[in-house]
Protein backbone atom coordinates (compact mmCIF):
# COMPACT_ATOMS: atom_id res chain seq x y z
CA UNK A 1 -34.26 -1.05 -28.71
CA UNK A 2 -33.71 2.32 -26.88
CA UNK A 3 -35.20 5.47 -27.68
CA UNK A 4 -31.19 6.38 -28.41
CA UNK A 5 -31.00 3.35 -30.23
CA UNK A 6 -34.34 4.08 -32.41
CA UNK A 7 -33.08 7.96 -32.96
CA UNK A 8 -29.76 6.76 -34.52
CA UNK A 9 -31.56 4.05 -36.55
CA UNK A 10 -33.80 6.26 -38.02
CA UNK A 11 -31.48 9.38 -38.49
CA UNK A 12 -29.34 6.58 -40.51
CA UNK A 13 -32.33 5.77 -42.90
CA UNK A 14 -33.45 9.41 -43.56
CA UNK A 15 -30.33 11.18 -43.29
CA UNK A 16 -32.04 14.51 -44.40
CA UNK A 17 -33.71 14.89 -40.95
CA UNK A 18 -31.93 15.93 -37.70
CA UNK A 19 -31.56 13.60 -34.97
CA UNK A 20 -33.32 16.65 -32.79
CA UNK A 21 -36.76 16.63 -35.25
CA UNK A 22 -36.80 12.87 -34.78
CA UNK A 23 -36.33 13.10 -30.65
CA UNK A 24 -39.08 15.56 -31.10
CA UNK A 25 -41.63 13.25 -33.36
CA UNK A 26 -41.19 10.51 -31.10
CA UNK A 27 -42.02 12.69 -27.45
CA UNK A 28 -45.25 14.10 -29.46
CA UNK A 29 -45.90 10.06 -30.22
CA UNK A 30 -44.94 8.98 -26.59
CA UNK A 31 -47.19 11.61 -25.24
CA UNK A 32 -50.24 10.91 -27.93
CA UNK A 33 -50.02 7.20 -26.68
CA UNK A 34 -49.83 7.93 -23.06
CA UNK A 35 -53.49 10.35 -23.59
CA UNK A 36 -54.39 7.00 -25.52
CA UNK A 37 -53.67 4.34 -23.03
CA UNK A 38 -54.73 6.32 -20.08
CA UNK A 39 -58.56 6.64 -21.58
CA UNK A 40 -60.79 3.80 -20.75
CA UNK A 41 -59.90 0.42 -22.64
CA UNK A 42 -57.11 2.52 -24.01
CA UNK A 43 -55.89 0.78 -27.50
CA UNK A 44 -52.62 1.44 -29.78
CA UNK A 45 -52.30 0.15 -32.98
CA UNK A 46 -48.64 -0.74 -33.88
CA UNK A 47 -49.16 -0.84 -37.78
CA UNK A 48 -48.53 -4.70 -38.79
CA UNK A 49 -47.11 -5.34 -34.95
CA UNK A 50 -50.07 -5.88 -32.64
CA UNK A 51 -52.16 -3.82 -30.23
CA UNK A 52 -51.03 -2.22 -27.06
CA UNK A 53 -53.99 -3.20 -24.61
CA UNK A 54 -54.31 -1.28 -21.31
CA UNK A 55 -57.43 -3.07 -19.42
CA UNK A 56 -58.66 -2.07 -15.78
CA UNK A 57 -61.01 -4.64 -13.54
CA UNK A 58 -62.27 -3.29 -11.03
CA UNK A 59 -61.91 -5.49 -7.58
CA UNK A 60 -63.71 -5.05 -4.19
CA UNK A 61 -61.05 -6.03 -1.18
CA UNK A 62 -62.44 -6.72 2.19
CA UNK A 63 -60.11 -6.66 5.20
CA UNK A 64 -59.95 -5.70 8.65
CA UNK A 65 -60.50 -2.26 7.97
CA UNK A 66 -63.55 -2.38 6.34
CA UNK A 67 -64.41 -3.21 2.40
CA UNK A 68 -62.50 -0.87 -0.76
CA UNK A 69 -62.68 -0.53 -4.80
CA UNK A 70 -59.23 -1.28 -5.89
CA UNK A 71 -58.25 -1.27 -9.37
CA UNK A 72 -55.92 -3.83 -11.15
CA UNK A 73 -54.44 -2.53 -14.53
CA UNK A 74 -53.57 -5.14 -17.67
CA UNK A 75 -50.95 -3.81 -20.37
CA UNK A 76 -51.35 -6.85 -23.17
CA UNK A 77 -49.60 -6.67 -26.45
CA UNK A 78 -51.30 -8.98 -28.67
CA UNK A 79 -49.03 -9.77 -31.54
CA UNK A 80 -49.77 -9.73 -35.53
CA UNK A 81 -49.72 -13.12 -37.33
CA UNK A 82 -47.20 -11.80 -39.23
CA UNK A 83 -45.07 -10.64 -36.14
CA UNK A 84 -45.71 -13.90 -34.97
CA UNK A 85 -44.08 -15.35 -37.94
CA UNK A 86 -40.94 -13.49 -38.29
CA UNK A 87 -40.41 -13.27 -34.62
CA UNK A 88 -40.06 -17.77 -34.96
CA UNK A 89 -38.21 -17.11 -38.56
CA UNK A 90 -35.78 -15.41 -36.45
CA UNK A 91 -35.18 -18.23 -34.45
CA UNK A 92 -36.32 -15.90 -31.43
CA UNK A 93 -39.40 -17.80 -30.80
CA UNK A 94 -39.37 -21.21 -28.75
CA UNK A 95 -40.88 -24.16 -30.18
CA UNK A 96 -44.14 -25.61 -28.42
């Protein structure tokens, strides 16, 4: 789903608020979870979707140059049982 996509969706649902104020509620959101995911061990809670898991390991590189600290980021989403469930109910999952 597009951020288009999720503006129309929504304006259809609640039809007394302006496409505009909903644009506007989501960039505040996108911008509160960017300050979020950008702290340390940064963490979003999706409500009964998952976590949003931004993880950083740190990584010493040795070469030709001479030794560096590099950084290697990990986004993870780690799904709700019940996202887990509707996503296979859907017939969107594949079957292990």
């Amino acid at each position: 789903m597009t951020h288009r996509q999720l503006v129309r969706e929504i304006a259809r649902r609640l039809p007394r608020l302006k496409r505009r104020d909903i644009a506007e509620v989501l960039a505040v959101q996108h911008e509160l979870w960017l300050a979020a995911l950008a702290q340390p061990e940064g963490i979003i809670t999706l409500g009964d979707l998952g976590k949003l898991v931004v993880e950083v390991q740190q990584m010493q590189a040795a070469g030709v140059v001479g030794r560096r600290q590099l950084k290697r980021l990990y986004l993870r989403f780690r799904p709700t049982a019940r996202l887990k469930r509707a996503i296979l109910e859907m017939g969107n999952g594949h079957a292990e």
